[in-house]
Protein backbone atom coordinates (compact mmCIF):
# COMPACT_ATOMS: atom_id res chain seq x y z
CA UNK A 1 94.03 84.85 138.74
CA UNK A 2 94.46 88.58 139.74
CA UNK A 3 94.16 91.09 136.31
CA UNK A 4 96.94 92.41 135.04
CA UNK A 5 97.42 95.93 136.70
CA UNK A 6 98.33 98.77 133.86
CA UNK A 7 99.32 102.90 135.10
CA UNK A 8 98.97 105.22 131.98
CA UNK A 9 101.36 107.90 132.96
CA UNK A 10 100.34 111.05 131.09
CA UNK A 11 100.63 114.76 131.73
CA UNK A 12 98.14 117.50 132.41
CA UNK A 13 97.12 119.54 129.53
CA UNK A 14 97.43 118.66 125.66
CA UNK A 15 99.32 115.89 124.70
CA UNK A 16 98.64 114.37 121.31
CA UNK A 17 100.56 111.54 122.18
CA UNK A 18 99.25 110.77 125.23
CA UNK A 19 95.46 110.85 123.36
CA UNK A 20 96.70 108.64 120.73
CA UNK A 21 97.88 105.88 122.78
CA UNK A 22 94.93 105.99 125.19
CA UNK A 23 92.48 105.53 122.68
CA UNK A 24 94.52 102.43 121.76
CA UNK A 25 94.58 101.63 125.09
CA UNK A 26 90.88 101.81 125.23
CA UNK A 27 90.29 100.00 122.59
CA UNK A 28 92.41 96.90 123.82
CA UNK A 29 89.71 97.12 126.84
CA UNK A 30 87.74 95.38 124.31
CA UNK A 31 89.50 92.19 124.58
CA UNK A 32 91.74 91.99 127.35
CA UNK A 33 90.47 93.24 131.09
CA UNK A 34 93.01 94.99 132.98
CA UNK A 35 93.02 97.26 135.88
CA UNK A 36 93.76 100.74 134.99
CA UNK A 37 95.42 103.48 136.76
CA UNK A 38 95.94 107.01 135.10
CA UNK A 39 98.76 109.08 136.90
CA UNK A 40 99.50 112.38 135.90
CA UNK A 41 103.34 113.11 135.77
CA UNK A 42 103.35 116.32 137.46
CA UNK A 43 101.87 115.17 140.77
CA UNK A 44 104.50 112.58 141.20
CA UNK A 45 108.05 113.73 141.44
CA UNK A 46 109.98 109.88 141.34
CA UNK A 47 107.24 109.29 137.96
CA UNK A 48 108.72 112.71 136.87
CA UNK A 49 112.67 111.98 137.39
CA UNK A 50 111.97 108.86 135.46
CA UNK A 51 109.48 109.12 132.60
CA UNK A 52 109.73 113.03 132.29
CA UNK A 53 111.08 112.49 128.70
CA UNK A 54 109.01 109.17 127.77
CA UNK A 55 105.51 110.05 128.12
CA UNK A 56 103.11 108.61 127.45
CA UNK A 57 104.11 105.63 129.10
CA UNK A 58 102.49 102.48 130.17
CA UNK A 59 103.64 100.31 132.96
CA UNK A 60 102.06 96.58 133.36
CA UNK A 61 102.44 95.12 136.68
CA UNK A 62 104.73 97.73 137.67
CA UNK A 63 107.45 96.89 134.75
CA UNK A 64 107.72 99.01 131.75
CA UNK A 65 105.88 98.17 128.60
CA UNK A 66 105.59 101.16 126.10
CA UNK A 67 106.59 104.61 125.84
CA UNK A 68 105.09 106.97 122.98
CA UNK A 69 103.43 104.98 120.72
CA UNK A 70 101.61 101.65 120.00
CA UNK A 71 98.65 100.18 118.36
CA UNK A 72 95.98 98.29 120.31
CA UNK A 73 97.61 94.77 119.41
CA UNK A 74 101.06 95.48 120.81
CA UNK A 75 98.99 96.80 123.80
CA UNK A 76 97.22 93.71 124.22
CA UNK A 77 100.16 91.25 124.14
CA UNK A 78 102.37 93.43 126.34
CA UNK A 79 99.59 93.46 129.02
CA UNK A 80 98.93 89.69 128.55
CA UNK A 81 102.52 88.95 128.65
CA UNK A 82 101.80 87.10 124.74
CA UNK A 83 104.50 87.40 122.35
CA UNK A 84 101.53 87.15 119.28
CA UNK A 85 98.19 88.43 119.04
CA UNK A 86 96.31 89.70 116.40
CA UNK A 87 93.34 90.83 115.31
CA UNK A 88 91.61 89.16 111.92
């Protein structure tokens, strides 16, 4: 079964939000494997018409799964398509 396939879309510079969410998305490494893109807005002008105003933003298998903010847990059931998960 092929891993899920995740794009952070971030920008270049400082972004606290961006940081935030890809520690969290780091940390749901930890218990989910995933293959991981990181595109940077800028260098993509269709990425920029459409997320310009939603970064950070994570796509799984190409659909879209979270914009701005989320902790690791709703990371890990949005990339393993689970409607629970959680960490004890």
């Amino acid at each position: 079964m092929p891993l899920p396939h995740v794009q952070f879309i971030t920008k270049e510079g400082g972004c606290s939000l961006c940081d935030e969410l890809f520690v969290e998305l780091e940390s749901a490494r930890d218990y989910v494997d995933f293959d991981l893109d990181i595109l940077k807005i800028e260098q993509d002008e269709e990425l920029y018409k459409k997320y310009w105003d939603k970064i950070p933003v994570i796509l799984v298998d190409g659909k879209l799964a979270v914009k701005y903010r989320a902790t690791r847990d709703e990371l890990i059931k949005k990339i393993e398509g689970r409607s629970w998960w959680k960490f004890w």
